[in-house]
Protein backbone atom coordinates (compact mmCIF):
# COMPACT_ATOMS: atom_id res chain seq x y z
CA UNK A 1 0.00 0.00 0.00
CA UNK A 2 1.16 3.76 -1.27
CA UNK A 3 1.45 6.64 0.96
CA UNK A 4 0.63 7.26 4.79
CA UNK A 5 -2.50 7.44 6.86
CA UNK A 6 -1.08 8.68 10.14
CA UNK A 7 -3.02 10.96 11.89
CA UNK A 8 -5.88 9.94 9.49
CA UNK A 9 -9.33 8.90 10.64
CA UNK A 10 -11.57 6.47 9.16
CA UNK A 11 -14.75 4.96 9.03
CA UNK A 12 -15.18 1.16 8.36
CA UNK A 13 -17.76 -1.20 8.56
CA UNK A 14 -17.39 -4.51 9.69
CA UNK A 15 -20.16 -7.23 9.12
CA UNK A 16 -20.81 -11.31 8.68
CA UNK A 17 -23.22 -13.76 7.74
CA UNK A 18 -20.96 -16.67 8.54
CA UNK A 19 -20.91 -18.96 11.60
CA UNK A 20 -20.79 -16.96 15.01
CA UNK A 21 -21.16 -12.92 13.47
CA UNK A 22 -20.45 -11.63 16.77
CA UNK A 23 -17.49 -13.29 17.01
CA UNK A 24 -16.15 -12.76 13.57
CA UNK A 25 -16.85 -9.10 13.83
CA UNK A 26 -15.11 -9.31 17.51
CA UNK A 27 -11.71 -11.45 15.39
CA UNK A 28 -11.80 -8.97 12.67
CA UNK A 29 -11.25 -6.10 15.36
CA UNK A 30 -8.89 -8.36 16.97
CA UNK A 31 -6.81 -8.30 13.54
CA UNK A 32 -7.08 -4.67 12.37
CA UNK A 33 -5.32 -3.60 16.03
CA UNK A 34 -2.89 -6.57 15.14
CA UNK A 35 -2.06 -6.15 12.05
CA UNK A 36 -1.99 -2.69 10.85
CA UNK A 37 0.22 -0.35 13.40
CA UNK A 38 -0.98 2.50 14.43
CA UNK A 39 -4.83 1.47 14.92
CA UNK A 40 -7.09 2.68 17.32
CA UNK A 41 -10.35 1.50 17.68
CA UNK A 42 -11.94 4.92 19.15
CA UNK A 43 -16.19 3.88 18.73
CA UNK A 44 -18.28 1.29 17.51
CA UNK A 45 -21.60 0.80 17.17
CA UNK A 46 -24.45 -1.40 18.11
CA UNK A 47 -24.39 -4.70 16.32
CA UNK A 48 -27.38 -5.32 13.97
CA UNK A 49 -29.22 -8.30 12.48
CA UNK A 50 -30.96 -7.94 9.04
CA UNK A 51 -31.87 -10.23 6.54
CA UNK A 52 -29.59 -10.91 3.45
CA UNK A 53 -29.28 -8.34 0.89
CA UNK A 54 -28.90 -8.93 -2.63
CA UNK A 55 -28.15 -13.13 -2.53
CA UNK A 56 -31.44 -14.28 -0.79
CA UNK A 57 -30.33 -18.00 -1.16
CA UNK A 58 -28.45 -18.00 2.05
CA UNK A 59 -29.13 -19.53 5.77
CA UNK A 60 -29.80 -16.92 8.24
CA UNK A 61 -28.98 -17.06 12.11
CA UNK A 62 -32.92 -17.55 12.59
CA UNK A 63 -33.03 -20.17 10.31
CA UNK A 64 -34.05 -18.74 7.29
């Protein structure tokens, strides 16, 4: 990757439809912090669950 981001501030979202979402979401946290210096987590939000968008053919948490 070109260039520099210190001192930058960005927004991100994070989501998953795939085993545990919480957890995923929690790991890829986990591995921003770890794997990019100079991350700070300063906020998140709530944690939402909707149904699928755009591929309906897929197994929801509630069984769907």
């Amino acid at each position: 990757m070109s260039g520099s981001l210190v001192g930058e501030r960005v927004m991100i979202a994070i989501g998953s439809n795939v085993g545990n979402p919480a957890k995923m979401v929690h790991d890829a946290f986990k591995r921003l912090r770890a794997e990019i210096p100079g991350v700070e987590v300063v906020a998140t939000s709530a944690m939402y669950q909707t149904d699928p968008c755009y591929y309906k053919d897929q197994v929801t948490r509630g069984g769907g």
